[in-house]
N, C-alpha and C. Protein backbone atom coordinates (compact mmCIF):
# COMPACT_ATOMS: atom_id res chain seq x y z
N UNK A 1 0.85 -1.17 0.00
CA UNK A 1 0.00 0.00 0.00
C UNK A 1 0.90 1.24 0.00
N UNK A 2 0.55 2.04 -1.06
CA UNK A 2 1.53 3.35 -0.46
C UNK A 2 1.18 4.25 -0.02
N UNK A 3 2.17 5.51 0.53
CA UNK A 3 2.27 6.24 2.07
C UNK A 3 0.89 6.48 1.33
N UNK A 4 0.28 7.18 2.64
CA UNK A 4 -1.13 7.78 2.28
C UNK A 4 -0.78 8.60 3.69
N UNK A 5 -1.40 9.91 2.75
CA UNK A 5 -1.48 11.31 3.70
C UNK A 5 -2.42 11.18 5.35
N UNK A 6 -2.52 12.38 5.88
CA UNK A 6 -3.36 11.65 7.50
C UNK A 6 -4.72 12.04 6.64
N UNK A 7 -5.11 12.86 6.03
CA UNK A 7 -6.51 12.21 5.83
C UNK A 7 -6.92 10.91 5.06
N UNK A 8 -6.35 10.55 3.98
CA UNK A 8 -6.33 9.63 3.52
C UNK A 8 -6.63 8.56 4.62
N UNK A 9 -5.54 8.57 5.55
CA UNK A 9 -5.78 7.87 6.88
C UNK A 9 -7.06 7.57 7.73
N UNK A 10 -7.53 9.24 7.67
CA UNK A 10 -8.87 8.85 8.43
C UNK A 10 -10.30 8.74 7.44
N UNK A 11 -9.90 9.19 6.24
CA UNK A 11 -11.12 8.92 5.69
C UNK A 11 -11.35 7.29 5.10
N UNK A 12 -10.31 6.88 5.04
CA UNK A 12 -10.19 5.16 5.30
C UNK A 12 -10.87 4.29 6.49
N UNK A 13 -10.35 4.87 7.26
CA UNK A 13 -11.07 4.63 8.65
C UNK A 13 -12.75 4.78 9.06
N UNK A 14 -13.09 5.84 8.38
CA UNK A 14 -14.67 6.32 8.37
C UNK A 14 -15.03 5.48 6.85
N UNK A 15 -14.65 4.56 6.04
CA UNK A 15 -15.31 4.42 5.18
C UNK A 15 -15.18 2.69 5.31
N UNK A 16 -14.00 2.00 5.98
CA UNK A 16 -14.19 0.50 6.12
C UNK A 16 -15.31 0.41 7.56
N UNK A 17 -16.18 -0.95 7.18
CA UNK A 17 -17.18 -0.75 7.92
C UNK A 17 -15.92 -2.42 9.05
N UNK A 18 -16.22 -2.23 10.29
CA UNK A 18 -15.71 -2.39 11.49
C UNK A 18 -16.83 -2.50 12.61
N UNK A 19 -16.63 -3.70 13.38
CA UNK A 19 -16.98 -3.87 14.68
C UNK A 19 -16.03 -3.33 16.07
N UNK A 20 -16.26 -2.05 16.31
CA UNK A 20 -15.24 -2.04 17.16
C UNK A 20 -16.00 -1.16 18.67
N UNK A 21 -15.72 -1.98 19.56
CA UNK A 21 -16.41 -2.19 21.07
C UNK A 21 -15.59 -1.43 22.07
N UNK A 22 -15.44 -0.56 22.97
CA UNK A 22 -14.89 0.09 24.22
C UNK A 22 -15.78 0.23 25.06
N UNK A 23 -15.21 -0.17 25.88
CA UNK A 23 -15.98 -0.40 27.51
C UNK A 23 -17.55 -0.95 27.48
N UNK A 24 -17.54 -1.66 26.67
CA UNK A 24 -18.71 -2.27 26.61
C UNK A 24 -20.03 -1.59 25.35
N UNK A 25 -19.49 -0.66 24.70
CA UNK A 25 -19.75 -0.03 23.88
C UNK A 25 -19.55 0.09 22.39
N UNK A 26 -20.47 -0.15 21.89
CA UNK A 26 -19.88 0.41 20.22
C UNK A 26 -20.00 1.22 19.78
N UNK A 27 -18.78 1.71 19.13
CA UNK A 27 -17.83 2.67 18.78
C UNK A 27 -18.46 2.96 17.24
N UNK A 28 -19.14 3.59 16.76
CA UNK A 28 -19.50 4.54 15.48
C UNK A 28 -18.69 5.04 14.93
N UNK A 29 -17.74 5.70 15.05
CA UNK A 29 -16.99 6.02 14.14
C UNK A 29 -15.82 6.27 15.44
N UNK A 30 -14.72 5.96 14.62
CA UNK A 30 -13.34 5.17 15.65
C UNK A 30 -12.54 7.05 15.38
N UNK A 31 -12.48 7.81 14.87
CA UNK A 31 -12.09 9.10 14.54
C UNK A 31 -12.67 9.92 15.34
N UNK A 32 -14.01 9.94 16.24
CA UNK A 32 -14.22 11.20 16.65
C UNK A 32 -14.95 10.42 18.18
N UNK A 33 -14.52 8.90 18.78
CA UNK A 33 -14.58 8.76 19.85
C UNK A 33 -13.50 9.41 20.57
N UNK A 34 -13.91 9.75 21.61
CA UNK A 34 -12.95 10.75 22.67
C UNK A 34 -11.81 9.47 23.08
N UNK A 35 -12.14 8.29 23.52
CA UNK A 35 -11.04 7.32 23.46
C UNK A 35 -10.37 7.19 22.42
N UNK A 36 -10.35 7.24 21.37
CA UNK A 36 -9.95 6.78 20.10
C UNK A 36 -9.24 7.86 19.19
N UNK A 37 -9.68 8.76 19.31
CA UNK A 37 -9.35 10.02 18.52
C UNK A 37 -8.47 10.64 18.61
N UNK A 38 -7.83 10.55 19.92
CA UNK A 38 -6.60 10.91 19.79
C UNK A 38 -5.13 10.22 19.45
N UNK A 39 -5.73 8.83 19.14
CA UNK A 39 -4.76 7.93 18.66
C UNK A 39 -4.51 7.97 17.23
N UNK A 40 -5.69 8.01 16.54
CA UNK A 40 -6.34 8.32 15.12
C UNK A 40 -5.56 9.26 14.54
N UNK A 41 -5.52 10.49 15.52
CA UNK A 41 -5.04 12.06 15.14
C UNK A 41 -3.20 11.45 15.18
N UNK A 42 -2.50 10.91 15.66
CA UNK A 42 -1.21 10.85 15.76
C UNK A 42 -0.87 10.34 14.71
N UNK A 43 -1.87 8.88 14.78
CA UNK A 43 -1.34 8.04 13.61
C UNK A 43 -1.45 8.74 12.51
N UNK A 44 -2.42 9.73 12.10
CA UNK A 44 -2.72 10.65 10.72
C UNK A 44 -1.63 11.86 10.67
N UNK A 45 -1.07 12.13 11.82
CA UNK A 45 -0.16 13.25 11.92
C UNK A 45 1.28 12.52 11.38
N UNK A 46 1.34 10.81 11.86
CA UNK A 46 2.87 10.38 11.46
C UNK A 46 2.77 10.41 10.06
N UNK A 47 1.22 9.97 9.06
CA UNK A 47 1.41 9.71 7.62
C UNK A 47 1.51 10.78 7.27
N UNK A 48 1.05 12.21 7.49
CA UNK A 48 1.59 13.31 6.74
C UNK A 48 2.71 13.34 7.04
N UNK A 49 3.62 12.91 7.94
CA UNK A 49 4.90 13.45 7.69
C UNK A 49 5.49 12.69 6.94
N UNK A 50 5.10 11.33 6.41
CA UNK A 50 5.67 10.61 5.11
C UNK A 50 5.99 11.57 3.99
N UNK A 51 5.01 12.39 4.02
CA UNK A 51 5.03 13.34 2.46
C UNK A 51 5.64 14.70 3.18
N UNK A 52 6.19 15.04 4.03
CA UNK A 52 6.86 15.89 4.09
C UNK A 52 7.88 16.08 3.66
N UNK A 53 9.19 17.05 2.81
CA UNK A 53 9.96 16.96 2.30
C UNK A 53 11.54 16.89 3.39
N UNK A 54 11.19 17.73 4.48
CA UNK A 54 12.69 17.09 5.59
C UNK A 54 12.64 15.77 6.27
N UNK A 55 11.22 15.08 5.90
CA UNK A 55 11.58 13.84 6.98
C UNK A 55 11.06 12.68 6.10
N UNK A 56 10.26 12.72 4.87
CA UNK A 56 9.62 11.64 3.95
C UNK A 56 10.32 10.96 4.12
N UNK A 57 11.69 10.94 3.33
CA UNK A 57 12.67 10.10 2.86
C UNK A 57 12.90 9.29 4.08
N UNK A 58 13.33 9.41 4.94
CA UNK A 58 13.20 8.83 6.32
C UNK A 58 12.40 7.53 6.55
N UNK A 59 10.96 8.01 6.63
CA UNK A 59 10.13 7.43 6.97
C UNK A 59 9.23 6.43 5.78
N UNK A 60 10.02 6.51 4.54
CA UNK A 60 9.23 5.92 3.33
C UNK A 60 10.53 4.96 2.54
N UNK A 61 10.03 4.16 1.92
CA UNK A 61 10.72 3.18 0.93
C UNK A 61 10.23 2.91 -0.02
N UNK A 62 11.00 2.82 -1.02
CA UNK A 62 10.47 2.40 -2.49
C UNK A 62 10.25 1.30 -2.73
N UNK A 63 8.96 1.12 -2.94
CA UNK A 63 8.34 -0.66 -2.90
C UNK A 63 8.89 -1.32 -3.77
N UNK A 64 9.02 -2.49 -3.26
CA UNK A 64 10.26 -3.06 -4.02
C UNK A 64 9.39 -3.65 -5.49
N UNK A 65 8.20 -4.09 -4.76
CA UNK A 65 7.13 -4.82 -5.73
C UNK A 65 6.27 -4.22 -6.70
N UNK A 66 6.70 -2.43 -6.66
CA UNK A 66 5.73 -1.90 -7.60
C UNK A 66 6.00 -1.79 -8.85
N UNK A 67 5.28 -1.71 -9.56
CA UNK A 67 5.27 -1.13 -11.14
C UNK A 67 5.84 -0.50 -11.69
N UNK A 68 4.94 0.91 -10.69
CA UNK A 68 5.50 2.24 -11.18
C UNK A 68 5.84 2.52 -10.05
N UNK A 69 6.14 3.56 -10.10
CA UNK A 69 7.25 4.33 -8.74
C UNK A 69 5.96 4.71 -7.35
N UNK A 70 6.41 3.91 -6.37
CA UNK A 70 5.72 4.09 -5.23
C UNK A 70 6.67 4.14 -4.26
N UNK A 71 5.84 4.64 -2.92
CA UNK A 71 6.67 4.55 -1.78
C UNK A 71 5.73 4.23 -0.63
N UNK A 72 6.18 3.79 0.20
CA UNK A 72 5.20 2.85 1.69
C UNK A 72 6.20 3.19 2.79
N UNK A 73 5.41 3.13 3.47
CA UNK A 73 6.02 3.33 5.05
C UNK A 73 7.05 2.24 5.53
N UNK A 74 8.12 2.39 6.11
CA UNK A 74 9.87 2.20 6.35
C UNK A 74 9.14 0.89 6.76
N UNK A 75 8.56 0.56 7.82
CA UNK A 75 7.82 -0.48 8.50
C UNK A 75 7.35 -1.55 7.73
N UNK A 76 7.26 -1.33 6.15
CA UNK A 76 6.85 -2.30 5.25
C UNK A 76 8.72 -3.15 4.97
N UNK A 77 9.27 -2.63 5.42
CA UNK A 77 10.45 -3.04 5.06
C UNK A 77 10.99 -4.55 5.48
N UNK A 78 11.93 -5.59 4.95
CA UNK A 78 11.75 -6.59 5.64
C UNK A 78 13.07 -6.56 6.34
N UNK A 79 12.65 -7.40 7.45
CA UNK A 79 14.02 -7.23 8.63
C UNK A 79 15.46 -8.11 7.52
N UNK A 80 16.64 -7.27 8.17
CA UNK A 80 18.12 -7.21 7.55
C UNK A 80 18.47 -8.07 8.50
N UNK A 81 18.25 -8.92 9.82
CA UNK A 81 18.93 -9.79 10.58
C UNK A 81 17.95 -10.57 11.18
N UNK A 82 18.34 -11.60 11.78
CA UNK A 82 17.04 -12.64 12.21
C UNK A 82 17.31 -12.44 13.41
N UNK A 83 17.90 -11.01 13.91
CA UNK A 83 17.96 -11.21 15.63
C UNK A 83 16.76 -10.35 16.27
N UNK A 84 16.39 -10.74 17.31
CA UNK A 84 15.57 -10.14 17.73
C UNK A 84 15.94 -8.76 18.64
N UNK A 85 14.58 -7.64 18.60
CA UNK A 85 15.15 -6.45 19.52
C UNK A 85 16.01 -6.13 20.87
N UNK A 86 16.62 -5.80 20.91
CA UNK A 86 17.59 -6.02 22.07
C UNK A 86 18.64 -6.39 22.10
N UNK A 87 18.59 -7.27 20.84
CA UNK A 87 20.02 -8.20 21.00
C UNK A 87 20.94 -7.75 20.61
């Protein structure tokens, strides 16, 4: 999938339909629950900075599998050692 901006982010979010329950409750739209929303807002704040020009490059990679020229978040990347964190 490539980077996608923070709205992109949340209007993804408001448009896949989801079962999602807090405190015994279901959750209508996961973007503008007071639990939820501020997690929503970060995660949409890290994908705009994919497309920012001092830190994109950073945070994006050129898919190895695309076509045409894309880029996806560093995290799509596959691990360079079979050791685990810490080690």
């Amino acid at each position: 999938m490539p980077a996608r901006t923070g709205r992109q982010y949340i209007e993804g979010l408001r448009e896949q339909r989801r079962e999602v329950w807090l405190r015994g409750e279901r959750v209508k739209d996961v973007t503008t629950q007071p639990g939820l929303a501020g997690g929503v807002r970060a995660i949409a704040s890290l994908s705009d900075m994919q497309h920012d020009a001092k830190v994109g490059r950073e945070m994006t990679i050129s898919h190895p599998l695309a076509v045409i020229a894309s880029v996806c978040h560093s995290s799509s990347r596959a691990p360079r050692t079979n050791s685990k964190p810490g080690e």
